[in-house]
C-alpha atoms as a PDB file:
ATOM      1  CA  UNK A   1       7.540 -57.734 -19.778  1.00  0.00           C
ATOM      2  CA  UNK A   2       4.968 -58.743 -17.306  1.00  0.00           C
ATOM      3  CA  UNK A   3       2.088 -60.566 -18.248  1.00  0.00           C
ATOM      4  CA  UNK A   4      -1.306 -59.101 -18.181  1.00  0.00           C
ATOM      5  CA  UNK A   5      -4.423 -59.150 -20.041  1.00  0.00           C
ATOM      6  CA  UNK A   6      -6.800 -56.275 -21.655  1.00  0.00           C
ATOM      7  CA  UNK A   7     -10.406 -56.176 -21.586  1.00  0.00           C
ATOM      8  CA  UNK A   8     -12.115 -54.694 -25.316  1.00  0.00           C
ATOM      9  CA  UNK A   9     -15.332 -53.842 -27.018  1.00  0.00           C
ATOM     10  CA  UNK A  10     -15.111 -53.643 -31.014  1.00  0.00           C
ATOM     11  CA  UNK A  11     -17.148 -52.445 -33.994  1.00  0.00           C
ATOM     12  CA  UNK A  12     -19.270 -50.258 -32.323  1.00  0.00           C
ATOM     13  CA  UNK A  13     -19.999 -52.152 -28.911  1.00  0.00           C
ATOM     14  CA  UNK A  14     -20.845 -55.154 -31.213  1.00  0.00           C
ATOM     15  CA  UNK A  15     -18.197 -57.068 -30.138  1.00  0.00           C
ATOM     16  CA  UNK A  16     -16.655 -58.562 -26.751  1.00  0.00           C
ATOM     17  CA  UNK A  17     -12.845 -59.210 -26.881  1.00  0.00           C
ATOM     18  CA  UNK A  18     -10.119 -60.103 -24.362  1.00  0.00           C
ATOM     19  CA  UNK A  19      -6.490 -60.999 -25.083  1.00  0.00           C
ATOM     20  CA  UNK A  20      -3.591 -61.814 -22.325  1.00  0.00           C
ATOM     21  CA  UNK A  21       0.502 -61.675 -22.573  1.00  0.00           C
ATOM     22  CA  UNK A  22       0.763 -65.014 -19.997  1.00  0.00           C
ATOM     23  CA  UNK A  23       4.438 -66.199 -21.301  1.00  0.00           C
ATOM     24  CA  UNK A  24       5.711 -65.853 -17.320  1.00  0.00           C
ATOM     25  CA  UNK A  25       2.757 -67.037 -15.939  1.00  0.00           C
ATOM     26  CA  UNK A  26       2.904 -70.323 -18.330  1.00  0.00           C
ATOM     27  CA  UNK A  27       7.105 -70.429 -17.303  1.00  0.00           C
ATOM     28  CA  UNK A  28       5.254 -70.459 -13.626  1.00  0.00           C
ATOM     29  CA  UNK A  29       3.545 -73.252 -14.238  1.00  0.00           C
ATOM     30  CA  UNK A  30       6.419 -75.360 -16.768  1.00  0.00           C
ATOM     31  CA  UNK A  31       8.808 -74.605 -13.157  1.00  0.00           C
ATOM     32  CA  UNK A  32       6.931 -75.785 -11.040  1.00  0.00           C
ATOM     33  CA  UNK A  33       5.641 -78.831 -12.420  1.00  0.00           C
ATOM     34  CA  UNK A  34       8.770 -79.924 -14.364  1.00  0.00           C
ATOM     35  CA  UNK A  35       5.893 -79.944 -17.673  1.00  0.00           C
ATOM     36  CA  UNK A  36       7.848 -81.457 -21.248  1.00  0.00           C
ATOM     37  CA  UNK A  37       6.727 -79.288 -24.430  1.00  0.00           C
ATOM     38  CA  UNK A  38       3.164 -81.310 -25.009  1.00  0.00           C
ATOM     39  CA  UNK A  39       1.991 -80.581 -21.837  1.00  0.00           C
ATOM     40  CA  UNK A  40       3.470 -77.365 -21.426  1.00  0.00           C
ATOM     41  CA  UNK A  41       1.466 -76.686 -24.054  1.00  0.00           C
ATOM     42  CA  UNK A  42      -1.951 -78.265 -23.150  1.00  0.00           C
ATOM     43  CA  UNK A  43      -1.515 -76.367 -19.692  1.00  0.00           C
ATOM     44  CA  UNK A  44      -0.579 -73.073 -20.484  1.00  0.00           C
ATOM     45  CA  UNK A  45      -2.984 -72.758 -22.876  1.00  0.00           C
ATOM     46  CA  UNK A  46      -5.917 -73.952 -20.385  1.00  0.00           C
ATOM     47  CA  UNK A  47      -4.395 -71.110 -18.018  1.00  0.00           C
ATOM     48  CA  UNK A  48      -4.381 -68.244 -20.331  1.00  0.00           C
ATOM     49  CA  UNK A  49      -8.011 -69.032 -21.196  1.00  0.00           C
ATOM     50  CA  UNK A  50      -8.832 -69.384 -16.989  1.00  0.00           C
ATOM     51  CA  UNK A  51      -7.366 -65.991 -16.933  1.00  0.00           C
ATOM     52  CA  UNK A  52      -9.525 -64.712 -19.475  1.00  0.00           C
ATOM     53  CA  UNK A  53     -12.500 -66.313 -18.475  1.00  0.00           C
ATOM     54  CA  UNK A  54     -11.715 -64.954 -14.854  1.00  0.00           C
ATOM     55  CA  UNK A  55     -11.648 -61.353 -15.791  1.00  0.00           C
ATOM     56  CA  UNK A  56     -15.300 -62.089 -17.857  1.00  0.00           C
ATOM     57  CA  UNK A  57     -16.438 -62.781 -14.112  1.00  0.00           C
ATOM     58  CA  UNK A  58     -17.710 -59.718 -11.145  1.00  0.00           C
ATOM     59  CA  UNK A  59     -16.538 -59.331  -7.634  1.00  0.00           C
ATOM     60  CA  UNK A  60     -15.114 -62.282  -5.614  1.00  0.00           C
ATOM     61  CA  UNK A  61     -16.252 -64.738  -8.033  1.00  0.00           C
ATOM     62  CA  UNK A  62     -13.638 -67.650  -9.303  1.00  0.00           C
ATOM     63  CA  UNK A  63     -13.943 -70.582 -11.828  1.00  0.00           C
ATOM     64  CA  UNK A  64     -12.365 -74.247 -12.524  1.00  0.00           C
ATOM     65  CA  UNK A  65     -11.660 -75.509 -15.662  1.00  0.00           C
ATOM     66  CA  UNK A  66     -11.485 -79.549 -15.621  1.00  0.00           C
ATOM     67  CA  UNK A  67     -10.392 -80.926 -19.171  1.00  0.00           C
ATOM     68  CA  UNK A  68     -10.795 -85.243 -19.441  1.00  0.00           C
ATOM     69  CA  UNK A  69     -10.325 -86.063 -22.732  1.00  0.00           C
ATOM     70  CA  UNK A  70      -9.155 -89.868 -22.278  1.00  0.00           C
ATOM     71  CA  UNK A  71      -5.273 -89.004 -23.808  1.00  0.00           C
ATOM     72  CA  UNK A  72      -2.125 -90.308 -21.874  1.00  0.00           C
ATOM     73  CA  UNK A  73      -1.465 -86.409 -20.698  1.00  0.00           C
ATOM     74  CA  UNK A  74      -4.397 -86.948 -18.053  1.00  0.00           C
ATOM     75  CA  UNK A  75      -7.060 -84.587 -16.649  1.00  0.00           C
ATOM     76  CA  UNK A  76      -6.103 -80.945 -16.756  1.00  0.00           C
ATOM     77  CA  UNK A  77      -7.187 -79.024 -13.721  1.00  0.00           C
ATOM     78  CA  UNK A  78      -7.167 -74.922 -14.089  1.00  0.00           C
ATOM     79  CA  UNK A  79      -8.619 -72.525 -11.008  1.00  0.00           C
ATOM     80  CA  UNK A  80      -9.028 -68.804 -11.882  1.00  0.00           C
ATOM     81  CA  UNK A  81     -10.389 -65.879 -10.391  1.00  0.00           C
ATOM     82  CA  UNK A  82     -11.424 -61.866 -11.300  1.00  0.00           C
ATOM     83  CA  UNK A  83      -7.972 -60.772  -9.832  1.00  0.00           C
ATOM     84  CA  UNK A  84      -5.831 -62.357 -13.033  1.00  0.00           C
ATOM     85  CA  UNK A  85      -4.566 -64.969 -10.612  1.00  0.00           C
ATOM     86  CA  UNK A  86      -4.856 -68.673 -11.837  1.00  0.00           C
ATOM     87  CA  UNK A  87      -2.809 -71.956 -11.308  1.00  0.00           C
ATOM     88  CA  UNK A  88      -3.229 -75.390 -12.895  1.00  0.00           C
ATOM     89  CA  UNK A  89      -1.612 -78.482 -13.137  1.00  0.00           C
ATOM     90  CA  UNK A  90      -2.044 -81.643 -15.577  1.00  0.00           C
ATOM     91  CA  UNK A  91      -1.971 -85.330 -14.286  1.00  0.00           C
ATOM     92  CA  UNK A  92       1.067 -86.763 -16.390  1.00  0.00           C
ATOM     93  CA  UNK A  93       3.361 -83.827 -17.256  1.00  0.00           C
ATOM     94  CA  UNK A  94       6.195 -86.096 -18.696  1.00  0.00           C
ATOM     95  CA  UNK A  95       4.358 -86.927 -21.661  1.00  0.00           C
ATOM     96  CA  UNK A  96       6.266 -86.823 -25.282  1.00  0.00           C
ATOM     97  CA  UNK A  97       5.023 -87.291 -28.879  1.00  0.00           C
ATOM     98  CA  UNK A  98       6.251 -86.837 -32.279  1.00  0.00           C
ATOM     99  CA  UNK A  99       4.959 -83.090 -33.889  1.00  0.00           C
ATOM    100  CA  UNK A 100       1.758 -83.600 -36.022  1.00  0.00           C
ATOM    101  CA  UNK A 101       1.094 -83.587 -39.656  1.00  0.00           C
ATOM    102  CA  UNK A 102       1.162 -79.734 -39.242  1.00  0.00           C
ATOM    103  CA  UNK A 103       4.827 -79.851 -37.162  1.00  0.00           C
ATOM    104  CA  UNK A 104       3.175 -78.784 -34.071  1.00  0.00           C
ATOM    105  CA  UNK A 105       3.411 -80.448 -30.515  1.00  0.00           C
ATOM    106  CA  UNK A 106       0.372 -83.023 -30.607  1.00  0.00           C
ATOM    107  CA  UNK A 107      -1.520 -81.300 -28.299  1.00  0.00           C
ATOM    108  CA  UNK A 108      -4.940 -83.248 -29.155  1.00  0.00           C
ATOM    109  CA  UNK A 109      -3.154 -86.711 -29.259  1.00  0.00           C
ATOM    110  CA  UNK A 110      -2.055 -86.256 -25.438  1.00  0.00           C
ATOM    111  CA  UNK A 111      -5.628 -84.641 -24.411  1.00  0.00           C
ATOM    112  CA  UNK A 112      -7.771 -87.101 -26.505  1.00  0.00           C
ATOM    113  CA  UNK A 113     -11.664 -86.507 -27.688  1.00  0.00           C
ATOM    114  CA  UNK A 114     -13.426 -89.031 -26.092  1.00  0.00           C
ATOM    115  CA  UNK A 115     -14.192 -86.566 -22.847  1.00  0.00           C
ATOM    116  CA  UNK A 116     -15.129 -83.332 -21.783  1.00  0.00           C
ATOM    117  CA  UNK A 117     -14.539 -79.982 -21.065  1.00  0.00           C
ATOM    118  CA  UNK A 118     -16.330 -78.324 -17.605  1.00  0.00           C
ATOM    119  CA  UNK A 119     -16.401 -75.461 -16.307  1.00  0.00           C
ATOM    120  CA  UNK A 120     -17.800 -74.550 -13.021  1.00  0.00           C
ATOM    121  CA  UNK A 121     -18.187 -70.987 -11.788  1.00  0.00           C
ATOM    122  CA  UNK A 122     -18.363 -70.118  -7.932  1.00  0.00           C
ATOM    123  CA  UNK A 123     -20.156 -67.028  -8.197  1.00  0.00           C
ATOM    124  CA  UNK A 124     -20.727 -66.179  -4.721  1.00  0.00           C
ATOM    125  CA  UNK A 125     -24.356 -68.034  -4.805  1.00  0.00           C
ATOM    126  CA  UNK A 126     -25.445 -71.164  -2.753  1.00  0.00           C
ATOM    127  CA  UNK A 127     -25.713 -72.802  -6.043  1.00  0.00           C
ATOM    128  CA  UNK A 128     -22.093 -73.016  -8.208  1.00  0.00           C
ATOM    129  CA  UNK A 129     -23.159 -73.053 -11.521  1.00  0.00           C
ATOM    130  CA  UNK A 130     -21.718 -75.746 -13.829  1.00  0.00           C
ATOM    131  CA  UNK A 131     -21.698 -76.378 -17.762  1.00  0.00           C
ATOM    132  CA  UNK A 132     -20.069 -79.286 -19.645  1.00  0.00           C
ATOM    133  CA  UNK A 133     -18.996 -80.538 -23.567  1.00  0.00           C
ATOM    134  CA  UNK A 134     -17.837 -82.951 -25.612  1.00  0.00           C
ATOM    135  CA  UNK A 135     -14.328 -82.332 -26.537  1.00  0.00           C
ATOM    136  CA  UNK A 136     -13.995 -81.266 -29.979  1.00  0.00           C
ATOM    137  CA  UNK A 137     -10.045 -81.674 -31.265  1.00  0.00           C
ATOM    138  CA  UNK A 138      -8.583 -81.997 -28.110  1.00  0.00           C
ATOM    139  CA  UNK A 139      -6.251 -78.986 -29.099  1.00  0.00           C
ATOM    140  CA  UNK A 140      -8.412 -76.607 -26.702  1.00  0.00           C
ATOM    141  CA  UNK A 141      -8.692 -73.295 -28.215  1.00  0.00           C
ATOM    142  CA  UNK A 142     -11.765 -75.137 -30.725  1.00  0.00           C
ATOM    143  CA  UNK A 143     -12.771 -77.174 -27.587  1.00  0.00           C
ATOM    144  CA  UNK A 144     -13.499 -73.935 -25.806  1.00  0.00           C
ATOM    145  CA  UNK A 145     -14.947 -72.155 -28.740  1.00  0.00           C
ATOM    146  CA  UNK A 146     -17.125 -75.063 -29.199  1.00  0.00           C
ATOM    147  CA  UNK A 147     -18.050 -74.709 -25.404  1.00  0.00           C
ATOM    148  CA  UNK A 148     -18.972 -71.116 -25.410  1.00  0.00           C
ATOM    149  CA  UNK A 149     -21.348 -71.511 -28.124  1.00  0.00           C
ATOM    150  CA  UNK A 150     -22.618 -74.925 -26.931  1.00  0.00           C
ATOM    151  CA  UNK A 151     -22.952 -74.342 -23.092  1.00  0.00           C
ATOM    152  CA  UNK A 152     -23.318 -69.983 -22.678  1.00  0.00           C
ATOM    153  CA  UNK A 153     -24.999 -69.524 -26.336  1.00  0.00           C
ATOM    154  CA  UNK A 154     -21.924 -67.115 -27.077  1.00  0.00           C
ATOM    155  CA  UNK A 155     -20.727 -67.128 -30.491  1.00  0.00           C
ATOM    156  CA  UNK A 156     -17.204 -67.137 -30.168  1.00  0.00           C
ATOM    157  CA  UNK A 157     -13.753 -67.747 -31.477  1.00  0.00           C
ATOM    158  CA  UNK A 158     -10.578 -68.745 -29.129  1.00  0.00           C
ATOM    159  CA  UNK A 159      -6.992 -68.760 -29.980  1.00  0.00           C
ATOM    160  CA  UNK A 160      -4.537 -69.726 -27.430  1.00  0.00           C
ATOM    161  CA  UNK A 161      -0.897 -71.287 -28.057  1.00  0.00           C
ATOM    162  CA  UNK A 162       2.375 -71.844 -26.647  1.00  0.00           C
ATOM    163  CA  UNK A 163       5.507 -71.859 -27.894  1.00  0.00           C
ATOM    164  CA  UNK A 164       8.618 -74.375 -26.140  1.00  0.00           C
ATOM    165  CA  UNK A 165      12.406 -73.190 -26.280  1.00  0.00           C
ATOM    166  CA  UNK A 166      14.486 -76.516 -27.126  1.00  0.00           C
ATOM    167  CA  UNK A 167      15.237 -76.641 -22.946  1.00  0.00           C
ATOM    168  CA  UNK A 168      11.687 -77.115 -22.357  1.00  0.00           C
ATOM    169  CA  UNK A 169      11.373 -73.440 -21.132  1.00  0.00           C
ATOM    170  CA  UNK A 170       8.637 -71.165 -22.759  1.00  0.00           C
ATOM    171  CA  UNK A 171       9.060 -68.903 -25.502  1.00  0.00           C
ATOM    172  CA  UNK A 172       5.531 -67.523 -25.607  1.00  0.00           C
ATOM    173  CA  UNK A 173       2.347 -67.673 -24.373  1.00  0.00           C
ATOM    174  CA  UNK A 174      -0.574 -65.858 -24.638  1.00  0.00           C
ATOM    175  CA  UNK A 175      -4.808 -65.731 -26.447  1.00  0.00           C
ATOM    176  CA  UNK A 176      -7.878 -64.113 -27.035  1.00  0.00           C
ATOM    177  CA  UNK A 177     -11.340 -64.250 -26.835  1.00  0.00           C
ATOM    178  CA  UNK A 178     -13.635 -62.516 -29.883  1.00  0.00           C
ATOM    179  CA  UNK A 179     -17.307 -62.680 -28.611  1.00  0.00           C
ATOM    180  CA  UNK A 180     -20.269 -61.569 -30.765  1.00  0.00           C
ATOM    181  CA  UNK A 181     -22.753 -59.435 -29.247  1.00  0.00           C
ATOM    182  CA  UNK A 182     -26.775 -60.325 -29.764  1.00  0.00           C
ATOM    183  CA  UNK A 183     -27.620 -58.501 -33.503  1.00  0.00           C
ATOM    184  CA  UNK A 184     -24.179 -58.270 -34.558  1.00  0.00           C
ATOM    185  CA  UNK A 185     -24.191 -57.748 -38.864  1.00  0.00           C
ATOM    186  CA  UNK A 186     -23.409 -59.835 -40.951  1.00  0.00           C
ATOM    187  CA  UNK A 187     -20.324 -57.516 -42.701  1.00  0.00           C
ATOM    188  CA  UNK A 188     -19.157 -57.156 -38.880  1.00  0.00           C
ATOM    189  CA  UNK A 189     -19.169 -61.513 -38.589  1.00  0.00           C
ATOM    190  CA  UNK A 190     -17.843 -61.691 -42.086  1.00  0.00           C
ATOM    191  CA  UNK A 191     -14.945 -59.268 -41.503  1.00  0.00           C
ATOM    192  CA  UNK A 192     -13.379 -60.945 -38.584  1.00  0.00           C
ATOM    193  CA  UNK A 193     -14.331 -64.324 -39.540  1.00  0.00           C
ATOM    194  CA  UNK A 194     -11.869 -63.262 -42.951  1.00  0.00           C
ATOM    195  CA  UNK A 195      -9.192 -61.896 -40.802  1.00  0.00           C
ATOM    196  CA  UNK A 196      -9.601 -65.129 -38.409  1.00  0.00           C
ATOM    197  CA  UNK A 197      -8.748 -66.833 -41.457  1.00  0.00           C
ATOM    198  CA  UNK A 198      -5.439 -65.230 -42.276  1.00  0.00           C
ATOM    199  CA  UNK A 199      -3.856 -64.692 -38.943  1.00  0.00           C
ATOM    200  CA  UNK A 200      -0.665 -66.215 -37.545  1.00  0.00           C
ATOM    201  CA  UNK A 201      -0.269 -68.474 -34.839  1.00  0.00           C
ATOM    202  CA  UNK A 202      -0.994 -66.311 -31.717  1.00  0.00           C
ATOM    203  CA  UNK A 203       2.148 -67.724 -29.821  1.00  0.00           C
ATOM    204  CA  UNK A 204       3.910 -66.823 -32.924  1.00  0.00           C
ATOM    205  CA  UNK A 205       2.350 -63.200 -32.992  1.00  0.00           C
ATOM    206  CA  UNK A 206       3.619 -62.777 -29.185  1.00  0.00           C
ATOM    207  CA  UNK A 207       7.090 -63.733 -30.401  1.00  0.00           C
ATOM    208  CA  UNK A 208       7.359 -61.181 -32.576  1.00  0.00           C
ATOM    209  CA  UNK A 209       6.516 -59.040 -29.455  1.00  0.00           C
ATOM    210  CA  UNK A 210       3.091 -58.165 -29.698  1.00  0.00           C
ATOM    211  CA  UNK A 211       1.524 -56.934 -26.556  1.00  0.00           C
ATOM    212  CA  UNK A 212      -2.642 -57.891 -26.289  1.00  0.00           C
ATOM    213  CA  UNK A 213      -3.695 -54.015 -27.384  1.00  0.00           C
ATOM    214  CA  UNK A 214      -1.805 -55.281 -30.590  1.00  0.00           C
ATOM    215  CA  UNK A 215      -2.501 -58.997 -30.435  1.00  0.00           C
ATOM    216  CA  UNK A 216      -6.120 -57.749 -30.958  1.00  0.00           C
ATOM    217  CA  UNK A 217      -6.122 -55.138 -33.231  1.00  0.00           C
ATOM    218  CA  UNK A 218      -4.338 -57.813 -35.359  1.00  0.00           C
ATOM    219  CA  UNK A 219      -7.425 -59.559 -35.559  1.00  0.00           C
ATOM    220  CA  UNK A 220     -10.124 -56.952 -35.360  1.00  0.00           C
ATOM    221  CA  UNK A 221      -8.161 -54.244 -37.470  1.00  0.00           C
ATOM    222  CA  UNK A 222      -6.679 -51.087 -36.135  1.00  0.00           C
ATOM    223  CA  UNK A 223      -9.436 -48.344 -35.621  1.00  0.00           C
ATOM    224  CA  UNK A 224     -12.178 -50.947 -34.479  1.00  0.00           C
ATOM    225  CA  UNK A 225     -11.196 -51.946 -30.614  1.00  0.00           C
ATOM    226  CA  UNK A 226     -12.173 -49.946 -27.526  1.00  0.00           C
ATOM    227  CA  UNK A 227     -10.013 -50.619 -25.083  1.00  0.00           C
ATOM    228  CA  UNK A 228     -11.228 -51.000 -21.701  1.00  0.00           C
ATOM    229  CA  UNK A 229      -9.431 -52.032 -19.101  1.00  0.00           C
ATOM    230  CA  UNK A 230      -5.732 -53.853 -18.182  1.00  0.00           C
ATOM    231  CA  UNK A 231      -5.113 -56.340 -15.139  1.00  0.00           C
ATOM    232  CA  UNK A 232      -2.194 -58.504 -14.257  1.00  0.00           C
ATOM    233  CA  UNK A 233      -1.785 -61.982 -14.704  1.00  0.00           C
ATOM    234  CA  UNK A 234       0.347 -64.286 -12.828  1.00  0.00           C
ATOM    235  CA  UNK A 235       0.575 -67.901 -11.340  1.00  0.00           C
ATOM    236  CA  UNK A 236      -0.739 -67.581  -7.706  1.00  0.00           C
ATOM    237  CA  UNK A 237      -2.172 -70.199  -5.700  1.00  0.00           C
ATOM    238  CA  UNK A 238      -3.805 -69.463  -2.365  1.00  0.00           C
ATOM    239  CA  UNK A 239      -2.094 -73.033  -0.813  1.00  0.00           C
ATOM    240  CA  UNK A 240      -0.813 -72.605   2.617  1.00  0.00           C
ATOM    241  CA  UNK A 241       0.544 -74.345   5.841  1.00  0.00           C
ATOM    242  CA  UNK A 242      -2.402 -73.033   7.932  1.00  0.00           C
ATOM    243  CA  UNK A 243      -5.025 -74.157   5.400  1.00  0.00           C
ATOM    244  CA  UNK A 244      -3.372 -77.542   5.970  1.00  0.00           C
ATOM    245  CA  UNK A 245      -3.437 -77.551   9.352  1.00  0.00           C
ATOM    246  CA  UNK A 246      -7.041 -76.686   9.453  1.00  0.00           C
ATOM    247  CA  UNK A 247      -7.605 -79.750   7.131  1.00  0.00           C
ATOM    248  CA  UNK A 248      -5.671 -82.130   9.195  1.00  0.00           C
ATOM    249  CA  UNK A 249      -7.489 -80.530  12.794  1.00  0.00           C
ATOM    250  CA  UNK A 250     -10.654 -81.731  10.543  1.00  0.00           C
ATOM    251  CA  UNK A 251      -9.562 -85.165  10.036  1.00  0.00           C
ATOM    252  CA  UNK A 252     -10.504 -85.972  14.044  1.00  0.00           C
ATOM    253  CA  UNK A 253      -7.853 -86.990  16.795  1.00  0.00           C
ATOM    254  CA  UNK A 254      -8.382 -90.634  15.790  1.00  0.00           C
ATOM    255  CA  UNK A 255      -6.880 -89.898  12.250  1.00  0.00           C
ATOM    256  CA  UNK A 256      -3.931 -87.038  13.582  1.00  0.00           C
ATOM    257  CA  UNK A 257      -2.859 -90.378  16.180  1.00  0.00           C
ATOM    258  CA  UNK A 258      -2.755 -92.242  13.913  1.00  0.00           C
ATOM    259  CA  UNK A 259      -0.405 -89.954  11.638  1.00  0.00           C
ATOM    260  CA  UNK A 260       1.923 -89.750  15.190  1.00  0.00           C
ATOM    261  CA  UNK A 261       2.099 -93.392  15.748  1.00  0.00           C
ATOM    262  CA  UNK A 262       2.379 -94.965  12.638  1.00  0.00           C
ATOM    263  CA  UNK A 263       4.971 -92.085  10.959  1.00  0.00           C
ATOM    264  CA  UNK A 264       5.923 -89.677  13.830  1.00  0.00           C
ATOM    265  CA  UNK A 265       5.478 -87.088  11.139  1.00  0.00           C
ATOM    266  CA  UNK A 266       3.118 -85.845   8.073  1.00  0.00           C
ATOM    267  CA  UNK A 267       3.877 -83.982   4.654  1.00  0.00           C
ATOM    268  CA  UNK A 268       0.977 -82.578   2.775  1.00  0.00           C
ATOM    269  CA  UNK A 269       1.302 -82.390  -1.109  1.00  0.00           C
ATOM    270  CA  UNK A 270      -0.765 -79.084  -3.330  1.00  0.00           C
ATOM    271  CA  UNK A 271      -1.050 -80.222  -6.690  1.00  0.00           C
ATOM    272  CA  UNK A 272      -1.962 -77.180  -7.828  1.00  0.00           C
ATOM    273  CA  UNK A 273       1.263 -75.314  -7.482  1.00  0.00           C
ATOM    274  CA  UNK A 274       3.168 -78.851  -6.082  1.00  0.00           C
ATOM    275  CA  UNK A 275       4.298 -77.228  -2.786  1.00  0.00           C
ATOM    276  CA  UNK A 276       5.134 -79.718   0.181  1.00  0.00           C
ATOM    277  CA  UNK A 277       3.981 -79.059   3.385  1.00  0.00           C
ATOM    278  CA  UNK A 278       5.987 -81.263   6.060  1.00  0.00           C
ATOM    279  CA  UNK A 279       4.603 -81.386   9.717  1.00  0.00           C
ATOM    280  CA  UNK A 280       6.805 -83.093  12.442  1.00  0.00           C
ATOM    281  CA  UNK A 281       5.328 -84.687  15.449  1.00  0.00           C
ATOM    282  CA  UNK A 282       5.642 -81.839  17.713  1.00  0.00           C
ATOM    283  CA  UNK A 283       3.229 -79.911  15.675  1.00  0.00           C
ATOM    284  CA  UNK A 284       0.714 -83.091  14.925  1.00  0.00           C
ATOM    285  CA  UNK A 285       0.278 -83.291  18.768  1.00  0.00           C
ATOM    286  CA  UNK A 286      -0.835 -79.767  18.676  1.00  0.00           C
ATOM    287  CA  UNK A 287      -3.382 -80.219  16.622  1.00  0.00           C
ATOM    288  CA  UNK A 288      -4.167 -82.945  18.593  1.00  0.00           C
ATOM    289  CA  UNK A 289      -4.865 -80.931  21.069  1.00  0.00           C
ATOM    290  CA  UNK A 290      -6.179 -78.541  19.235  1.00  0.00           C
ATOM    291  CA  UNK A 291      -8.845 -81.132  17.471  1.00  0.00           C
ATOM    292  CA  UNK A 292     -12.276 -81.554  18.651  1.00  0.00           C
END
């Protein structure tokens, strides 16, 4: 099944939902970066909520998540736009603890609290605009809830997870996002704040093989959700040669000589989706040539 995300009003227009399959896209990501369980987790479940949070955004616009919450596992780095595309990486994905009390990966051991959470939105504007809190728990899906209430005045309720086959490959992945609309009722709040209560583990719920339609009539209760509108998700990142070689033409001849004496050659590095990008000398002294 390919991964993709649904868009959702509930209880009468009341309330604002969004839930996302992103179990390949999170496999993407655990690939490419070679992530162990901990920080598969912490990573996929920063890039299902960048893919959410991308689809809440108009047009051409695009967001970055930064997470630095002073843990071993490092800043966490997500990029997501309205197209369900997003890619991510985490500083130290080799990072292994015992389960918690709870025997779940320790998720908010490897991020820490002692940081923040930020989230800056490129919105096609000369200004980006930029909002920033304390980290909660470390486990994300209350650092983000706490953030959407905190930063956007959005009450809100996030649950992300990730589950880790024994190989280190994932099992599951996937969230949503319940948003209260201004003047929602109380017997609205106090119905999904009951059924909040009592729900599963969303990676467990996407085990069982519940797509996001489901995933969020789970929580909001058959009958109530509106669906709006599906996208795809997927791990994309825009990284290429050319944008490389524009970057190193920027540098200025003194720097590209200097690449040609002292190595003969150059290899660029995207941590994003950790692509290489090797350029011999032959193609250095073009863009030489080619720099002003």
């Amino acid at each position: 099944m390919n991964d993709y995300l649904v868009k959702a009003l509930a209880f009468d227009g009341h309330v604002r939902a969004y839930a996302v399959r992103s179990t390949e896209t999170v496999s993407e990501a655990q690939r490419r970066h070679n992530t162990w369980p901990i920080a598969s987790a912490a990573l996929g479940r920063t890039l299902s909520v960048g893919a959410m949070m991308g689809a809440m955004l108009k047009d051409d616009a695009k967001l970055t998540i930064k997470i630095e919450g002073g843990g071993p596992i490092g800043p966490i780095l997500v990029d997501s736009n309205t197209k369900g595309e997003v890619r991510g990486y985490v500083t130290n994905p080799q990072i292994h603890f015992e389960n918690n009390a709870q025997g779940k990966l320790n998720v908010g051991k490897a991020v820490g609290t002692s940081g923040t959470l930020t989230i800056v939105k490129d919105l096609g504007l000369r200004d980006f605009f930029s909002g920033q809190v304390p980290l909660v728990s470390g486990e994300l899906g209350e650092d983000f809830t706490y953030y959407f209430a905190s930063s956007e005045q959005v009450p809100s309720s996030v649950g992300v997870g990730v589950l880790v086959n024994p190989d280190n490959s994932i099992l599951a992945a996937g969230g949503f996002i319940i948003q209260l609309m201004p003047n929602t009722d109380e017997l609205t709040i106090s119905k999904i704040e009951q059924s909040l209560a009592k729900i599963p583990p969303v990676s467990s719920l996407i085990e069982k093989g519940l797509n996001p339609e489901e995933l969020l009539e789970a929580v909001l209760g058959k009958g109530n959700v509106k669906f709006l509108e599906t996208m795809p998700v997927s791990f994309t990142c825009n990284c290429e040669k050319g944008r490389f070689a524009s970057a190193i033409i920027g540098l200025g001849k003194s720097e590209i000589k200097d690449m040609i004496d002292e190595d003969g050659q150059a290899e660029v590095h995207c941590h994003f989706c950790n692509e290489y990008y090797h350029f011999s000398k032959e193609e250095l002294e073009a863009l030489y040539k080619e720099a002003q």
